[in-house]
C-alpha atoms as a PDB file:
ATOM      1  CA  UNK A   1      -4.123  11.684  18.504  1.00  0.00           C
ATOM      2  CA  UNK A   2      -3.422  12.865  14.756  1.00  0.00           C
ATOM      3  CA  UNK A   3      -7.088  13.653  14.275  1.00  0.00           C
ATOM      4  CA  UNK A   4      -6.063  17.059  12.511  1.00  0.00           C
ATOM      5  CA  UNK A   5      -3.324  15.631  10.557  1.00  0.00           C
ATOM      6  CA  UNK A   6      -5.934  12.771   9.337  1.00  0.00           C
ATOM      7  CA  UNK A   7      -8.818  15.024   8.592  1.00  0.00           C
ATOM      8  CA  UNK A   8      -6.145  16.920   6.607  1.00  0.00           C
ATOM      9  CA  UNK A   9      -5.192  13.687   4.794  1.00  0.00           C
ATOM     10  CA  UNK A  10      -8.922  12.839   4.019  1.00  0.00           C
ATOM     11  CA  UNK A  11      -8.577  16.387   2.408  1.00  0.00           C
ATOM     12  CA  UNK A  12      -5.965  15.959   0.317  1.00  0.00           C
ATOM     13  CA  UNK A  13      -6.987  12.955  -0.922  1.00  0.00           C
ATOM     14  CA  UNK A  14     -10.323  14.375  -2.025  1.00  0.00           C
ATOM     15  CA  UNK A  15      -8.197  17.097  -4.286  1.00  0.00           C
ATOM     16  CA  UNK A  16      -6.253  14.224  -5.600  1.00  0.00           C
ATOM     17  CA  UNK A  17      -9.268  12.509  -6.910  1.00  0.00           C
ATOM     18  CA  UNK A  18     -10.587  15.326  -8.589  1.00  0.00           C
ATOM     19  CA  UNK A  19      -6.871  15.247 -10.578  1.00  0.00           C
ATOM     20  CA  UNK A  20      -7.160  11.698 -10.803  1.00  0.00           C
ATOM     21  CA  UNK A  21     -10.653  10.851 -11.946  1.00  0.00           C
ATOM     22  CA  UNK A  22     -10.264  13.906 -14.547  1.00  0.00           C
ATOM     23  CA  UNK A  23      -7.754  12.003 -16.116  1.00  0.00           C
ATOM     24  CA  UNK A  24      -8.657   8.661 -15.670  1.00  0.00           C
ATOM     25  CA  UNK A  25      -9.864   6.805 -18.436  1.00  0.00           C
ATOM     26  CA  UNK A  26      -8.352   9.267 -21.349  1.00  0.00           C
ATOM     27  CA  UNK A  27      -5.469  10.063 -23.348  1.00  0.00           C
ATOM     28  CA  UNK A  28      -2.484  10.307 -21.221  1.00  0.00           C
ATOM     29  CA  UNK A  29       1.200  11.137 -21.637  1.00  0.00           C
ATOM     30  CA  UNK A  30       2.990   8.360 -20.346  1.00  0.00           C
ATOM     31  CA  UNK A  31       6.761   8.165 -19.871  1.00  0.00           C
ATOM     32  CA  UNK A  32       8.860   6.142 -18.464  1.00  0.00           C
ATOM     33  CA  UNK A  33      11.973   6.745 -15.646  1.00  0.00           C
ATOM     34  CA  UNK A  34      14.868   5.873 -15.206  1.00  0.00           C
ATOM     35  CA  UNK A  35      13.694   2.688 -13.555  1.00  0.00           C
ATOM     36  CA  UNK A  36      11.791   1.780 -16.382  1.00  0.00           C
ATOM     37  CA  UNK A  37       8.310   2.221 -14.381  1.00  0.00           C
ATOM     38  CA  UNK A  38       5.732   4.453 -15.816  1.00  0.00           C
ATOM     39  CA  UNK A  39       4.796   8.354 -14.963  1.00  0.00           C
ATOM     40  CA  UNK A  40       1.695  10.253 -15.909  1.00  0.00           C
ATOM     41  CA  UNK A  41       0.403  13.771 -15.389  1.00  0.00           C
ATOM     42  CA  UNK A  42      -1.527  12.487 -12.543  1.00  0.00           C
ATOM     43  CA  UNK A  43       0.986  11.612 -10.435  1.00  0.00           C
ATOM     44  CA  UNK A  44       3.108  14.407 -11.286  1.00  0.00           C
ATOM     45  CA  UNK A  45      -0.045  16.546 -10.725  1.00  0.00           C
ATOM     46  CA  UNK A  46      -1.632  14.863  -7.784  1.00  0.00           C
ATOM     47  CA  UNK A  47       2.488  14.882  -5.682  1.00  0.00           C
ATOM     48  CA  UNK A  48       2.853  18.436  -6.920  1.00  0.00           C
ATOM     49  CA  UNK A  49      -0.327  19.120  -4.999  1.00  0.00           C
ATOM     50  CA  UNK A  50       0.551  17.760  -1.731  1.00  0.00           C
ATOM     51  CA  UNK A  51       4.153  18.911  -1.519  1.00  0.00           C
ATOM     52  CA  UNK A  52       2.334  22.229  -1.618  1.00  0.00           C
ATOM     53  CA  UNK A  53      -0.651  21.642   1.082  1.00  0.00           C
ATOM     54  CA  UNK A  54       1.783  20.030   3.265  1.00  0.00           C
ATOM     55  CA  UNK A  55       4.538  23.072   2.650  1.00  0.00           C
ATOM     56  CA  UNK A  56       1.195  25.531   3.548  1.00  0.00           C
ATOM     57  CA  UNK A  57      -0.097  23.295   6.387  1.00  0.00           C
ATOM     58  CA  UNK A  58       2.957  21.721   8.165  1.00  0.00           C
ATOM     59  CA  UNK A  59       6.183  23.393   7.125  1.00  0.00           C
ATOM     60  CA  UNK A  60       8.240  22.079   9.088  1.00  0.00           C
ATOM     61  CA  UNK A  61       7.224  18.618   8.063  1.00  0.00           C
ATOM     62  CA  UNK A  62       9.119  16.909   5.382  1.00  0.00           C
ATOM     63  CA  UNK A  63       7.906  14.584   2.371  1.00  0.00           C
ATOM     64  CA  UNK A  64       8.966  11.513   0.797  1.00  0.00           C
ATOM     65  CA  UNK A  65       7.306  10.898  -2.399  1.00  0.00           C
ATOM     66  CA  UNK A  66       7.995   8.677  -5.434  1.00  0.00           C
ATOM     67  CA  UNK A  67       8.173  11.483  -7.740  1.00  0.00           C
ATOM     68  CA  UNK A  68      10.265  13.916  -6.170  1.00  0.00           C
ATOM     69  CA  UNK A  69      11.662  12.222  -3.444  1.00  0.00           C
ATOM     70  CA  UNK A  70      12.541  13.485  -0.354  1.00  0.00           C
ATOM     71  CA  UNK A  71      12.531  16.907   1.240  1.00  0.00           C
ATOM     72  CA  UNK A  72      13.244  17.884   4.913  1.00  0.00           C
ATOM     73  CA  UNK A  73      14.774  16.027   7.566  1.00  0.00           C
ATOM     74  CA  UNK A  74      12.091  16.560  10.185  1.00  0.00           C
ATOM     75  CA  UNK A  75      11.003  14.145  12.968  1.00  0.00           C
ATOM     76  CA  UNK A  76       7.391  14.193  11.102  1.00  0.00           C
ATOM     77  CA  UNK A  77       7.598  13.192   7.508  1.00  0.00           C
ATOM     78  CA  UNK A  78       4.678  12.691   4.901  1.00  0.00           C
ATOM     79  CA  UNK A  79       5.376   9.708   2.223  1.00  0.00           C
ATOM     80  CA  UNK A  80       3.158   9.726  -0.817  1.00  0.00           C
ATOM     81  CA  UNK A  81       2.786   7.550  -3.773  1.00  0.00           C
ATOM     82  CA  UNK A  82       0.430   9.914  -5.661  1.00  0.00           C
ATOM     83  CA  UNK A  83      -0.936   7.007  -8.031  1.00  0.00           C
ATOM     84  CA  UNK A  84      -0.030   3.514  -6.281  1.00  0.00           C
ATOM     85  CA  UNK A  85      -0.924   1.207  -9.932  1.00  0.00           C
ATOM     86  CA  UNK A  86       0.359   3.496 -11.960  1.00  0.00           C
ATOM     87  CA  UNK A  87       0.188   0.346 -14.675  1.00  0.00           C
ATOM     88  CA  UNK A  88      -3.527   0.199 -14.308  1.00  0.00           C
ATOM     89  CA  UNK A  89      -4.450   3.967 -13.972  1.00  0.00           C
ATOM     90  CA  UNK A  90      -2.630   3.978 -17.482  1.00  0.00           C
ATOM     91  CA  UNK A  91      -4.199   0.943 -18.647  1.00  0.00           C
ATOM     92  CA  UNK A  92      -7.948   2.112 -17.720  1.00  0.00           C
ATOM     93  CA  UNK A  93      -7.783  -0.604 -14.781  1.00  0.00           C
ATOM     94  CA  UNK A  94      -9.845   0.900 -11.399  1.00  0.00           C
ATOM     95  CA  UNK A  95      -7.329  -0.799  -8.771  1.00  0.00           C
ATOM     96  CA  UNK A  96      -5.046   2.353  -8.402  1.00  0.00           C
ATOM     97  CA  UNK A  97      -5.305   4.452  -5.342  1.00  0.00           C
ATOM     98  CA  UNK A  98      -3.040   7.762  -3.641  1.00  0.00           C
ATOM     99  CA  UNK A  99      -1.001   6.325  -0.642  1.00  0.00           C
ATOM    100  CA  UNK A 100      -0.888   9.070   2.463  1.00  0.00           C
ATOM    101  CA  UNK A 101       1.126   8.672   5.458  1.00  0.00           C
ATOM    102  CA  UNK A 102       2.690  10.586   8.007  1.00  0.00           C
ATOM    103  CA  UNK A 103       5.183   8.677   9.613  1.00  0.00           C
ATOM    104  CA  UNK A 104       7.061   9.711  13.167  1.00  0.00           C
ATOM    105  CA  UNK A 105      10.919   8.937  13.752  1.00  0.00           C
ATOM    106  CA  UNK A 106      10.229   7.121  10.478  1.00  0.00           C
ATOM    107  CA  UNK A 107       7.213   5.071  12.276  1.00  0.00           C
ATOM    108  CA  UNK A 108       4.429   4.934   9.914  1.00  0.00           C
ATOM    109  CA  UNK A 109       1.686   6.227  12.352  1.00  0.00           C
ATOM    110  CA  UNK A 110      -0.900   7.460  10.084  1.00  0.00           C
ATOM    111  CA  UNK A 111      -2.684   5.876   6.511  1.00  0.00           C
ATOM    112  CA  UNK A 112      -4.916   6.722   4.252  1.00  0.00           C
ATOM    113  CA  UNK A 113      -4.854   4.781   0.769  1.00  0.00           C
ATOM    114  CA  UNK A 114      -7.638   6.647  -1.363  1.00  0.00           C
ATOM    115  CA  UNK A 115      -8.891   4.252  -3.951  1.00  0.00           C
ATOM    116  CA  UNK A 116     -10.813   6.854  -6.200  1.00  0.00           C
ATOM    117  CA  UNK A 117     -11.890   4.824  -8.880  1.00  0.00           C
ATOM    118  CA  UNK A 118     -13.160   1.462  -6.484  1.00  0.00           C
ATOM    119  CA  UNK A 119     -15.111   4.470  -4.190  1.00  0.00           C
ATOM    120  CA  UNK A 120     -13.045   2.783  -1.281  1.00  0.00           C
ATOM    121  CA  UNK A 121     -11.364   4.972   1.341  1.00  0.00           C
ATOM    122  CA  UNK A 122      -9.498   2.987   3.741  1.00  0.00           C
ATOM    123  CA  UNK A 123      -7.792   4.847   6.652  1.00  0.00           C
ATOM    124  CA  UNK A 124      -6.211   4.457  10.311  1.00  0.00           C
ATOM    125  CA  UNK A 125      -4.116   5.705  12.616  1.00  0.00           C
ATOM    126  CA  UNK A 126      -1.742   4.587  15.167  1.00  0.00           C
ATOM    127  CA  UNK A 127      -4.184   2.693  18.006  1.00  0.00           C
ATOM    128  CA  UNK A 128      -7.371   3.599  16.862  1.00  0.00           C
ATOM    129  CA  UNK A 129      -8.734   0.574  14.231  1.00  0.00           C
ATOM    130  CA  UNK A 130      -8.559   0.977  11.068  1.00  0.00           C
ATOM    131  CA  UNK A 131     -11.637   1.944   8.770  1.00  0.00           C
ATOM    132  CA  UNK A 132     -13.493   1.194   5.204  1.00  0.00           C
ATOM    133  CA  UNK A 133     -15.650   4.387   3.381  1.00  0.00           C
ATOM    134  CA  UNK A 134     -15.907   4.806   7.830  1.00  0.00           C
ATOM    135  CA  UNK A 135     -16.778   1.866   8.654  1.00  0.00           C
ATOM    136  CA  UNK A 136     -14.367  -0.261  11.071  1.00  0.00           C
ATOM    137  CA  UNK A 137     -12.391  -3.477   9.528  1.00  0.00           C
ATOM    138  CA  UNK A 138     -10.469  -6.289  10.861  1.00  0.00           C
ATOM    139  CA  UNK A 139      -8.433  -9.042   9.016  1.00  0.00           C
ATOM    140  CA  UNK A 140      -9.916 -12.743   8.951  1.00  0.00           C
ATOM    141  CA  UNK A 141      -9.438 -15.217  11.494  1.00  0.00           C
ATOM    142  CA  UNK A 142      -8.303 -18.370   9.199  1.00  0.00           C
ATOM    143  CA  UNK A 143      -5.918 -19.943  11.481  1.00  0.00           C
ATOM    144  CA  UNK A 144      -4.550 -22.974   8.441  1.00  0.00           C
ATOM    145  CA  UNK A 145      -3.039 -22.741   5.582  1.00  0.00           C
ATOM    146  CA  UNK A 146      -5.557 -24.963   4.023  1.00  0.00           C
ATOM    147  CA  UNK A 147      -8.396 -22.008   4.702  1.00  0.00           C
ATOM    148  CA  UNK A 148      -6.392 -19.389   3.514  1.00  0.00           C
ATOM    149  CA  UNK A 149      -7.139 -17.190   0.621  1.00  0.00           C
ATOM    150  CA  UNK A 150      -3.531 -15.937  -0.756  1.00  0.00           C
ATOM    151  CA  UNK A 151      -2.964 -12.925  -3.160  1.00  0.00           C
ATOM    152  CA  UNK A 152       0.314 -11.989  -4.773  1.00  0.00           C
ATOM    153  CA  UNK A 153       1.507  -9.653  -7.671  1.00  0.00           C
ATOM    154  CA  UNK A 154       3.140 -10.503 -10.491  1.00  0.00           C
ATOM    155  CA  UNK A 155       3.155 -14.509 -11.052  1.00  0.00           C
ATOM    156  CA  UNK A 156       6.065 -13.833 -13.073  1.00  0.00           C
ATOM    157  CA  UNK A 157       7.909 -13.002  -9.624  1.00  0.00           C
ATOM    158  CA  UNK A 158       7.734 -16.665  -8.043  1.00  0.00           C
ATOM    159  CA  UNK A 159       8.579 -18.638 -11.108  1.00  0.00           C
ATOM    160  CA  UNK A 160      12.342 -18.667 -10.605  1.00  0.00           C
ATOM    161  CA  UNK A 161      14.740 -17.724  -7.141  1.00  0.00           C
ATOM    162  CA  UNK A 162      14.943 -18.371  -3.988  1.00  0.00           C
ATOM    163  CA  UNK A 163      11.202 -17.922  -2.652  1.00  0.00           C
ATOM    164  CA  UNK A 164       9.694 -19.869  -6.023  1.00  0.00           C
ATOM    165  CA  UNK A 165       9.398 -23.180  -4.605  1.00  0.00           C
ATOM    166  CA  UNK A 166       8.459 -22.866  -0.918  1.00  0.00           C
ATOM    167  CA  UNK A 167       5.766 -19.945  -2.180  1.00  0.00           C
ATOM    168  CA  UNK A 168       4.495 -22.386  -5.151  1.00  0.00           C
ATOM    169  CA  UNK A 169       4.007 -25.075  -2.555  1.00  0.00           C
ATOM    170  CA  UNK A 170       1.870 -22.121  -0.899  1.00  0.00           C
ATOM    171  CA  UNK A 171      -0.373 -21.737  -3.934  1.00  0.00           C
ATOM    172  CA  UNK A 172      -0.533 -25.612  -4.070  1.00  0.00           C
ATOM    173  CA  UNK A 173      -1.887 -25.961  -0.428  1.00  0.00           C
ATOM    174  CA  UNK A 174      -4.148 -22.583   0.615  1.00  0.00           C
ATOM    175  CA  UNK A 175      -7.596 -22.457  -0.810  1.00  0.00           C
ATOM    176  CA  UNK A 176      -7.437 -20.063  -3.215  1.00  0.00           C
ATOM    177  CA  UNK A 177      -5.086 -17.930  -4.991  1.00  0.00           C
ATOM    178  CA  UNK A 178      -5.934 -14.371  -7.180  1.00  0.00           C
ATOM    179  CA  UNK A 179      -3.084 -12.207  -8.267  1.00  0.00           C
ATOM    180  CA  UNK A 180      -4.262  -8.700  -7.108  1.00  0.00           C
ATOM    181  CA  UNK A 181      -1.162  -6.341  -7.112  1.00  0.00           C
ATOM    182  CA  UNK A 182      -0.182  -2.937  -5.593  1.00  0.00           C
ATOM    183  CA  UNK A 183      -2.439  -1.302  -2.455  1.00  0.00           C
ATOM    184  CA  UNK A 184      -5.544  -3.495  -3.448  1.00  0.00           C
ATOM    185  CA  UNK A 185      -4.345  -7.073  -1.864  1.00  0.00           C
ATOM    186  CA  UNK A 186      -2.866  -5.726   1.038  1.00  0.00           C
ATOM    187  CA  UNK A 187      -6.347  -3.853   1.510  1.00  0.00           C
ATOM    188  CA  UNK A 188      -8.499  -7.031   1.281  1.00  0.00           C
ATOM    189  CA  UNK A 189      -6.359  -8.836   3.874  1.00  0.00           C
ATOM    190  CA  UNK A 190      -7.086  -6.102   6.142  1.00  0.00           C
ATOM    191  CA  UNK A 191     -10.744  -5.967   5.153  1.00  0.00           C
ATOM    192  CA  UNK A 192     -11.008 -10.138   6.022  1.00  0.00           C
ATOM    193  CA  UNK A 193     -11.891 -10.556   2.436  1.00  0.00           C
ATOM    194  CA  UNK A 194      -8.206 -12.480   2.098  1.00  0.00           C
ATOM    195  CA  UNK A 195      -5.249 -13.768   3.807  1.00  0.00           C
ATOM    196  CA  UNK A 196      -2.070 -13.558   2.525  1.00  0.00           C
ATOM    197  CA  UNK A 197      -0.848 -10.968   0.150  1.00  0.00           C
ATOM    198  CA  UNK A 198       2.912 -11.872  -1.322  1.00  0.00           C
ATOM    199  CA  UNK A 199       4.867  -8.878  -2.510  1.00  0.00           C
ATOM    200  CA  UNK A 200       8.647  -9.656  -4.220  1.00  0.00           C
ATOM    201  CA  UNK A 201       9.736  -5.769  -3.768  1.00  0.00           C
ATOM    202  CA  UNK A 202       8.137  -2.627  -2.539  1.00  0.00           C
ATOM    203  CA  UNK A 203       9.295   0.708  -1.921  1.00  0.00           C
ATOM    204  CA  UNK A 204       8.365   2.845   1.137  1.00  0.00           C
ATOM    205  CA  UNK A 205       5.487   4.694  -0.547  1.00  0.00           C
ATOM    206  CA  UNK A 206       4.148   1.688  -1.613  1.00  0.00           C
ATOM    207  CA  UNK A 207       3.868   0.247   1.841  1.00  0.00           C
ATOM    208  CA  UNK A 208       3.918   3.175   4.368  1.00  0.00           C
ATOM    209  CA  UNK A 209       0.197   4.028   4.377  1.00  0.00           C
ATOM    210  CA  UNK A 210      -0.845   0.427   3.494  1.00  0.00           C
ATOM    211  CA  UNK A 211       0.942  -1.175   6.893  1.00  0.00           C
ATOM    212  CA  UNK A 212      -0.903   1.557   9.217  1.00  0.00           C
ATOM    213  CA  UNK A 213      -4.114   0.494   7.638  1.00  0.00           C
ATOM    214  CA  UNK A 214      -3.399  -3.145   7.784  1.00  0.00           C
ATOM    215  CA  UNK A 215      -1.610  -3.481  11.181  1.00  0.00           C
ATOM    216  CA  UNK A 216      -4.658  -1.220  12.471  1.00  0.00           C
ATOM    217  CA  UNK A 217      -7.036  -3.797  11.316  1.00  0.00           C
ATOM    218  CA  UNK A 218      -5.399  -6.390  13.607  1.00  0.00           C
ATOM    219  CA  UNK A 219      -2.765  -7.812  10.516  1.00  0.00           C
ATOM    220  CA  UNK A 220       0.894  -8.125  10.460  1.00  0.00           C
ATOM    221  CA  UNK A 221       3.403  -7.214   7.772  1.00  0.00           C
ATOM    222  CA  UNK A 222       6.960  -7.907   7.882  1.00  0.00           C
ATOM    223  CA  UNK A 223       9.581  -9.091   5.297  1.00  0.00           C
ATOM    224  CA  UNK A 224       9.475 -12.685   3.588  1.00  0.00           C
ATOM    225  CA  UNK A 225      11.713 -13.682   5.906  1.00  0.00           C
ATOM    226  CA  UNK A 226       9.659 -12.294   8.637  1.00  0.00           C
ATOM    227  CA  UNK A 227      11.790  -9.479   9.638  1.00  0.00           C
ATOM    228  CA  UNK A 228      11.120  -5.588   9.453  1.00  0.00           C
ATOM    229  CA  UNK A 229       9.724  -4.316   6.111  1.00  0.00           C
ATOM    230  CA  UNK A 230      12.592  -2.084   4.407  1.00  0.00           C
ATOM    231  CA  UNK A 231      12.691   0.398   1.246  1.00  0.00           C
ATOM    232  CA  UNK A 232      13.115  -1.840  -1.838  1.00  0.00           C
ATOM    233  CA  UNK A 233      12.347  -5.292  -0.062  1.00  0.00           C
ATOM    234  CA  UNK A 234      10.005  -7.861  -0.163  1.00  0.00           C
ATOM    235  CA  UNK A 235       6.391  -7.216   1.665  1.00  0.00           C
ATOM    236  CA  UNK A 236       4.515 -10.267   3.837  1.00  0.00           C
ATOM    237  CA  UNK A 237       1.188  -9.013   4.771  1.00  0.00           C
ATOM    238  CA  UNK A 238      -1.313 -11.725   7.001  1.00  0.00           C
ATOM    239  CA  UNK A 239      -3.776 -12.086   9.150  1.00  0.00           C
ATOM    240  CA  UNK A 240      -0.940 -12.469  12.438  1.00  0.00           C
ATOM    241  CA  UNK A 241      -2.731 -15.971  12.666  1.00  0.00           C
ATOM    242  CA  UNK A 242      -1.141 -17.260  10.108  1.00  0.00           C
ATOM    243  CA  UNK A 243       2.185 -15.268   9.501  1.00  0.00           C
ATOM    244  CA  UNK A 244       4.801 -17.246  11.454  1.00  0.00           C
ATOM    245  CA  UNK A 245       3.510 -20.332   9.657  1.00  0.00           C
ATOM    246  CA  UNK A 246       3.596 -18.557   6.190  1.00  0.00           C
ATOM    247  CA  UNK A 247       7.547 -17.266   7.077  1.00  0.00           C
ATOM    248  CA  UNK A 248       8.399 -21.026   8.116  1.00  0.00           C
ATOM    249  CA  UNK A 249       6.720 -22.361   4.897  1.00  0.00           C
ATOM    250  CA  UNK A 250       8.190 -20.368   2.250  1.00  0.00           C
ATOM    251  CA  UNK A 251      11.485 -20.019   3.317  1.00  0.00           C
ATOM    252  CA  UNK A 252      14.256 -20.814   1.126  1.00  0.00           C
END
């Protein structure tokens, strides 16, 4: 199921790296929105794009996207963050990727995060695995806290609230902690290359392609608090092993 609508995708996202990587690494007009978050040419360029291949290819589809929000209220919708690290594309950093997904009755049921600049496709859909470049994936099996590798974003996030001290004593007893933000930690839990990725707030471009991809690999993602992920919430993405024990630990 969805095999047109994901070879489509894979499409897509090979005309938004041609925008991307043309711009990437050179003098770009950067403003920022309302929100205070950056916007280049690229994205504007690479959302532009896809409103306009899905409008020619599915038009009776809708789209949610971060630049232009949302259009249509069909069933089928597409949600695109056109440059997910928007920070680092700007920056010259390589972790940036475009975030595809078609969701159903706003299910998420099909993901492709495109990180041009790593050469790392990463894709799934609904019941059929999840893949790397098109090779299969599947999250780790560390099954203690004490084994676990566990990524966050900004540190800056769990120095002060209601989460600091139960996710501090997190850092204090896993293995190892990196701060990878955006798609890329969610990815490597997915991959097995970590096991925890900690996100304070994410909207649903940021996560709809990402938790297709990562549920597909055999993950889990839910809230902090363990319930359903939401627009403008907090993101908990695991193993499954480990997530019930992460929700108890870190809970205010």
């Amino acid at each position: 199921m969805y095999e047109e609508e994901l070879a489509f995708a894979h499409e897509v996202a090979d005309s938004a790296a041609e925008i991307a990587l043309g711009l990437f690494g050179g003098t770009l007009d950067v403003r920022l929105k309302a929100d205070q978050s950056p916007v280049t040419e690229a994205d504007l360029g690479i959302e532009a794009m896809i409103r306009e291949r899905v409008h020619a290819t599915y038009p009776d589809d809708g789209v949610l996207g971060e630049e232009a929000g949302a259009e249509g209220e069909a069933a089928r919708r597409w949600i695109v963050d056109p440059i997910d690290g928007t920070k680092n594309f700007a920056d010259g950093v390589q972790i940036w990727a475009t975030l595809i997904a078609l969701a159903v009755d706003d299910r998420p049921v099909l993901g492709v995060v495109a990180a041009h600049a790593l050469g790392e496709r990463y894709a799934a859909v609904e019941g059929a695995g999840a893949t790397l470049n098109g090779e299969p994936i599947r999250v780790s099996s560390a099954d203690r806290v004490g084994r676990a590798f566990v990524i966050h974003g900004g540190v800056e996030d769990w120095l002060v609230g209601p989460w600091a001290p139960g996710v501090q004593q997190l850092f204090r007893d896993c293995r190892r902690t990196r701060g990878f933000g955006d798609f890329w930690g969610h990815m490597l839990v997915a991959r097995g290359a970590a096991d925890v990725m900690l996100e304070s707030s994410l909207m649903t471009w940021d996560f709809a392609a990402v938790q297709v991809v990562l549920q597909e690999a055999g993950g889990r993602m839910t809230q902090l608090d363990g319930s359903a992920v939401a627009h403008g919430e907090s993101v908990l993405s695991t193993n499954g092993v480990l997530h019930d024990e992460i929700v108890a630990r870190i809970r205010p």
